[in-house]
N, C-alpha and C. Protein backbone atom coordinates (compact mmCIF):
# COMPACT_ATOMS: atom_id res chain seq x y z
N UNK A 1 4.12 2.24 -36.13
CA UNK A 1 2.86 2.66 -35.57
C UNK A 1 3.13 3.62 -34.41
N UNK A 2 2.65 4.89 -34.20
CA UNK A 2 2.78 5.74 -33.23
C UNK A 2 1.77 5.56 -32.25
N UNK A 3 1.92 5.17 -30.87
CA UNK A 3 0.98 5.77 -30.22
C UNK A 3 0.61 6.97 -29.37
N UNK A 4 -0.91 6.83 -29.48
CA UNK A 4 -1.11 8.32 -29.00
C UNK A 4 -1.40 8.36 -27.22
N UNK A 5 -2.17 9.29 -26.58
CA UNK A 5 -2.15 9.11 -25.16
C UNK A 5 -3.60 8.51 -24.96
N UNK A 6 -4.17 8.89 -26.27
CA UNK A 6 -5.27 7.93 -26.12
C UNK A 6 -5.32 6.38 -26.08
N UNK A 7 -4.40 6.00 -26.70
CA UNK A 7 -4.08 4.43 -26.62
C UNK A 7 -3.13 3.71 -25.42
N UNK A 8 -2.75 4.43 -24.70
CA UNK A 8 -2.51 4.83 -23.53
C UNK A 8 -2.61 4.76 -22.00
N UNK A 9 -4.36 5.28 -22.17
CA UNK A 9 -4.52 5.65 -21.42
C UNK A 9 -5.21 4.32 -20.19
N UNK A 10 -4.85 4.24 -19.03
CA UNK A 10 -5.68 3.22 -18.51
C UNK A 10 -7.39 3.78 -17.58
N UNK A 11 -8.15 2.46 -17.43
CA UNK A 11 -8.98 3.01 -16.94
C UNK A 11 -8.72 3.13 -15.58
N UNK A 12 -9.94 3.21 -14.75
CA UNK A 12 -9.91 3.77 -13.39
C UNK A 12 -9.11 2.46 -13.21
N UNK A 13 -9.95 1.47 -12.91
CA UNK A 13 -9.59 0.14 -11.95
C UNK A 13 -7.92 -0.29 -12.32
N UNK A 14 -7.41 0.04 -13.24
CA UNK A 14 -5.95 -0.75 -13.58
C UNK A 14 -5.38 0.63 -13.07
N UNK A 15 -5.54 1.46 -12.99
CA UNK A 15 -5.20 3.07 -12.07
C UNK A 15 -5.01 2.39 -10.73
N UNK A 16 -5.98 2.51 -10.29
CA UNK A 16 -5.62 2.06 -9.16
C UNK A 16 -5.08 0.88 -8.61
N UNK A 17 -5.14 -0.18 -9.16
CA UNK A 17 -4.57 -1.10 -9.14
C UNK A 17 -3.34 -1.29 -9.48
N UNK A 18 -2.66 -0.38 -10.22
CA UNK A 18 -1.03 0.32 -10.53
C UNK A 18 -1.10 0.81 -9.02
N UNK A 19 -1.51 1.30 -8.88
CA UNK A 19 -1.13 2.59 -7.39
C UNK A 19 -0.83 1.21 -6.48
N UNK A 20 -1.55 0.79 -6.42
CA UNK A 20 -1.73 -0.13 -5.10
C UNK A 20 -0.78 -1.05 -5.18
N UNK A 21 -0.38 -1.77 -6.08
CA UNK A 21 0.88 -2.75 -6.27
C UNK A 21 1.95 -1.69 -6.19
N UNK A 22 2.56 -0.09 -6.92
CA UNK A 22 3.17 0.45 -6.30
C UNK A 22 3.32 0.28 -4.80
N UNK A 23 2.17 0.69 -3.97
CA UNK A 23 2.39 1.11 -2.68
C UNK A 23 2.78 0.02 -1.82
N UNK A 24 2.71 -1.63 -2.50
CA UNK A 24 3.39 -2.92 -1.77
C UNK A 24 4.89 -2.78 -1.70
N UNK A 25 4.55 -2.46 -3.17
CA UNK A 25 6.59 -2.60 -3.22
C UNK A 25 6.73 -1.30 -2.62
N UNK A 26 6.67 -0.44 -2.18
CA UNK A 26 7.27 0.48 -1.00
C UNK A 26 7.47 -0.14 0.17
N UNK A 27 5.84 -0.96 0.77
CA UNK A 27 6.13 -1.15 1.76
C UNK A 27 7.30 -2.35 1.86
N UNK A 28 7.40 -2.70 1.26
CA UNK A 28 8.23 -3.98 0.46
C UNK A 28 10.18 -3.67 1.11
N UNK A 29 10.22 -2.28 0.29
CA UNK A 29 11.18 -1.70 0.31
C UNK A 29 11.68 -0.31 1.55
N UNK A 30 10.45 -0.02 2.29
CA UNK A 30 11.14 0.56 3.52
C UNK A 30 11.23 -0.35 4.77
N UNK A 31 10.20 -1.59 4.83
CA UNK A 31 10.61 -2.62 5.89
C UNK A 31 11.98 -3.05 5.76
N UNK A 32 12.39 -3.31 4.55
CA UNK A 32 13.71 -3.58 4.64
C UNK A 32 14.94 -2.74 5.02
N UNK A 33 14.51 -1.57 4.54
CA UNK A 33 15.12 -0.24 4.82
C UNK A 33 14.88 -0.28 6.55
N UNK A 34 13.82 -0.07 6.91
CA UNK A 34 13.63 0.26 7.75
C UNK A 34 14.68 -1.36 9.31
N UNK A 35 14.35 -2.27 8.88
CA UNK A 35 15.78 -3.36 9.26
C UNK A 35 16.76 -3.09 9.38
N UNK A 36 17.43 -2.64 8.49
CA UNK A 36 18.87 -2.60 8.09
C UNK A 36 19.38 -0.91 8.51
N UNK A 37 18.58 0.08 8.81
CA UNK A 37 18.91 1.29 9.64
C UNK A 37 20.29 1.45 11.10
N UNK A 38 20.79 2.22 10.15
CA UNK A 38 21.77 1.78 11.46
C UNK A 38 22.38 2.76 12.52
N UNK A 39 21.50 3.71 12.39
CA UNK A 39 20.94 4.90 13.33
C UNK A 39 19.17 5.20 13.62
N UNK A 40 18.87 5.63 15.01
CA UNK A 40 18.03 5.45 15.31
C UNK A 40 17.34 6.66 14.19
N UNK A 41 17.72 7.37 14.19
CA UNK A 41 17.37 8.98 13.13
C UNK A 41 16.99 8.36 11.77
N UNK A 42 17.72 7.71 11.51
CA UNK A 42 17.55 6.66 9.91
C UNK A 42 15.88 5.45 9.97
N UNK A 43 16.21 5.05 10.93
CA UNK A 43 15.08 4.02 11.57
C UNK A 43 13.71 4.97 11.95
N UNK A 44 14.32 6.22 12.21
CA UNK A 44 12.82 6.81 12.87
C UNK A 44 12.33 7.61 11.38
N UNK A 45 12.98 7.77 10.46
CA UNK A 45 12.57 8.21 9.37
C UNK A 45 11.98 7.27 8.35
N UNK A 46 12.62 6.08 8.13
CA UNK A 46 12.40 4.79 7.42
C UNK A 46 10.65 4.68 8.28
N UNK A 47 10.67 3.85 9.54
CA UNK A 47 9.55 4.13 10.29
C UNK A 47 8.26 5.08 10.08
N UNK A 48 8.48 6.66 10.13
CA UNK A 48 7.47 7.38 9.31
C UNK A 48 6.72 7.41 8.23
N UNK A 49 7.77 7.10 6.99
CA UNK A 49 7.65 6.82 5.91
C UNK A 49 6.90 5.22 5.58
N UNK A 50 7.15 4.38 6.28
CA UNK A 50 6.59 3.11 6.41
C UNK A 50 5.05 2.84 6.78
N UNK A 51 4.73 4.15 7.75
CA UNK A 51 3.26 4.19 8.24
C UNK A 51 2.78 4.87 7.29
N UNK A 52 3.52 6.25 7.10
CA UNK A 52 2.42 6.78 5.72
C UNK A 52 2.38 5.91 4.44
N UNK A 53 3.02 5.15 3.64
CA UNK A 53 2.59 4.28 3.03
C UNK A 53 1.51 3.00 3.37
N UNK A 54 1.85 2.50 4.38
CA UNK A 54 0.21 1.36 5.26
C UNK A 54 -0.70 2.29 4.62
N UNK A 55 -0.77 3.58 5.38
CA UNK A 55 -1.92 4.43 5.27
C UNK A 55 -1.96 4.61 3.98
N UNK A 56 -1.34 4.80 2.83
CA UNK A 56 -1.79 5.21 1.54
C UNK A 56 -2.65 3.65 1.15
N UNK A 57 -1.93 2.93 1.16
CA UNK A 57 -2.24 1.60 0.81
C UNK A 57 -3.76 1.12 1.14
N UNK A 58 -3.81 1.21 2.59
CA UNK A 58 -5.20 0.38 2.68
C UNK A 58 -6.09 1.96 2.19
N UNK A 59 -6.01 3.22 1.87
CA UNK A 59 -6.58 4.11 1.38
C UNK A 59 -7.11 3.34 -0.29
N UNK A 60 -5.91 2.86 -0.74
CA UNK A 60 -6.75 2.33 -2.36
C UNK A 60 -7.23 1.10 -1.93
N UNK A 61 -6.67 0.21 -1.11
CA UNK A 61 -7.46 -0.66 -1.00
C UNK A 61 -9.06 -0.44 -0.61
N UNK A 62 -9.53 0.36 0.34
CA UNK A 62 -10.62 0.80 0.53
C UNK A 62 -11.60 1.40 -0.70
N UNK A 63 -10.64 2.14 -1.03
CA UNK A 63 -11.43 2.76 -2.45
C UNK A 63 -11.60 2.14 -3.88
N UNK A 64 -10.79 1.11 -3.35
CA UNK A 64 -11.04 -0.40 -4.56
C UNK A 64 -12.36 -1.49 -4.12
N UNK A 65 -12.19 -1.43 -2.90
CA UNK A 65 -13.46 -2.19 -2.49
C UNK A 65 -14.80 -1.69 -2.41
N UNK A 66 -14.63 -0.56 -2.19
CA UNK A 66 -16.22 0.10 -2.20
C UNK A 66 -16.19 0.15 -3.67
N UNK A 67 -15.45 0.40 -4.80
CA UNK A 67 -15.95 -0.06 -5.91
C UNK A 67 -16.38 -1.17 -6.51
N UNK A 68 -15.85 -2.04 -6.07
CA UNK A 68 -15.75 -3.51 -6.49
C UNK A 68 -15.13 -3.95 -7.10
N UNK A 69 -13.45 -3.21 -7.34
CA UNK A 69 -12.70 -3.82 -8.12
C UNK A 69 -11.77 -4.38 -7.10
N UNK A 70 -12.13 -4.92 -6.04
CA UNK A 70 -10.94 -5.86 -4.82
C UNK A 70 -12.34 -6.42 -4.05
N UNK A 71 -12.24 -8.01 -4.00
CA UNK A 71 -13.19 -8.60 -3.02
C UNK A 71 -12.64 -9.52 -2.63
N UNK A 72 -11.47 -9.07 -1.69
CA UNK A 72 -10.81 -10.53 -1.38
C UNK A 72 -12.03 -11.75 -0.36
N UNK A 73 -11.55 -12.66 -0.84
CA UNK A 73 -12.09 -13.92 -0.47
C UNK A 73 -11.97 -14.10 1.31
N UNK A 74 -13.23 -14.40 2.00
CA UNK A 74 -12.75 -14.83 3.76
C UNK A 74 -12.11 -16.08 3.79
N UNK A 75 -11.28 -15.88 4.47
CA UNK A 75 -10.45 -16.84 5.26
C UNK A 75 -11.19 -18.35 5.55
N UNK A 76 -10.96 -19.39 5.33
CA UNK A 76 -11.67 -20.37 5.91
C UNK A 76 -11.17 -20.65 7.26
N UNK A 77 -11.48 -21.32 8.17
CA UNK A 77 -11.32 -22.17 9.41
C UNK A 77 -10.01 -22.81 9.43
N UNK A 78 -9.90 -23.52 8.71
CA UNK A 78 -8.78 -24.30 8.40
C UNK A 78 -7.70 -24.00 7.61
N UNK A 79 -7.36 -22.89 6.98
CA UNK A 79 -6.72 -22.04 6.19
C UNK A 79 -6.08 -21.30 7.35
N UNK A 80 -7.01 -20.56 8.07
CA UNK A 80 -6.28 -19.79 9.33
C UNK A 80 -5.33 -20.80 10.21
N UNK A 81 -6.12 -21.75 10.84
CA UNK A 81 -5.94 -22.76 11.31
C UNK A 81 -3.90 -23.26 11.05
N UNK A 82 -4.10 -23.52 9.34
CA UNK A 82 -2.85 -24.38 8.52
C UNK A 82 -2.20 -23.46 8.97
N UNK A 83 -2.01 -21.55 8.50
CA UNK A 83 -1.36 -20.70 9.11
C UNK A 83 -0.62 -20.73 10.39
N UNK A 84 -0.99 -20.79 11.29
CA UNK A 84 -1.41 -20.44 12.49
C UNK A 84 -0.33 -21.58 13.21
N UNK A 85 -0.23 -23.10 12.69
CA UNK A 85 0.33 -24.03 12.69
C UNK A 85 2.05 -23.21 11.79
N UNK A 86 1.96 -23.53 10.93
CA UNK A 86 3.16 -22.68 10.19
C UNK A 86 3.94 -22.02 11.36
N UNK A 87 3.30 -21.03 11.51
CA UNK A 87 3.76 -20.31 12.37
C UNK A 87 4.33 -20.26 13.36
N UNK A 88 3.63 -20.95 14.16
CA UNK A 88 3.89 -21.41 15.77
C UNK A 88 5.23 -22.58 15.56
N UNK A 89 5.30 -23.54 14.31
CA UNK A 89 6.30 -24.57 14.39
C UNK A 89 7.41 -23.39 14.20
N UNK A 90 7.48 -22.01 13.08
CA UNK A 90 8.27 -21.74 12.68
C UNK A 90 9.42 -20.73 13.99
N UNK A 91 8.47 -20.31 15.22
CA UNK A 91 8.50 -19.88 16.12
C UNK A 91 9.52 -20.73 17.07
N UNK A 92 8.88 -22.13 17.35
CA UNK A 92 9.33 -22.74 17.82
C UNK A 92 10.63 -23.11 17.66
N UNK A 93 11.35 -23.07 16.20
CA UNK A 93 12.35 -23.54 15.81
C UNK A 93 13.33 -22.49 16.26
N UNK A 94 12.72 -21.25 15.88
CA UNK A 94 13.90 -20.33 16.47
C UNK A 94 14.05 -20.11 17.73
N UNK A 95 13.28 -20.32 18.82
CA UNK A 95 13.28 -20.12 19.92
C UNK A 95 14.62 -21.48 20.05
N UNK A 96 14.38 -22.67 19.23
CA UNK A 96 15.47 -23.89 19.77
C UNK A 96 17.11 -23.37 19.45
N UNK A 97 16.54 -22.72 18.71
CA UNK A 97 18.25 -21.84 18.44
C UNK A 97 19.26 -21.57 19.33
């Protein structure tokens, strides 16, 4: 069976929603980059590149939400809360270091 580009092709929302899982794993992959730099010139470039991706990112995210294909869910009280706990123990531990 051959396919054509018509069978292919995706619509808008999985478009962008490709883009946007792209643009995680960037940020994914210059934070780490951007860590492990081992000149400031390397770090200040990793760094650049790290903000203009944020910025691409919440760009589809925005333009996913005013469509309505992203409605993430609010936060509950206690969800932030459980977080927030996480956190602070996980803080704590390294500070005992």
């Amino acid at each position: 069976m051959k396919l054509t580009k018509m069978d292919c092709t995706l619509n808008e929302r999985d478009t962008l929603q490709d883009m946007l899982e792209s643009e995680k794993q960037l940020m994914e992959i210059y934070t780490t980059a951007l860590f492990e730099g081992s000149t400031k010139s390397v770090r200040k470039n990793f760094s650049t590149n790290l903000l203009g991706v944020a910025e691409n990112q919440f760009c589809l995210f925005t333009q996913m939400q005013s469509r309505g294909y992203y409605e993430p869910q609010p936060a509950k009280k206690a969800m932030i809360d459980e977080a927030n706990n996480t956190y602070k123990k996980q803080k704590n531990q390294l500070k005992a270091k």
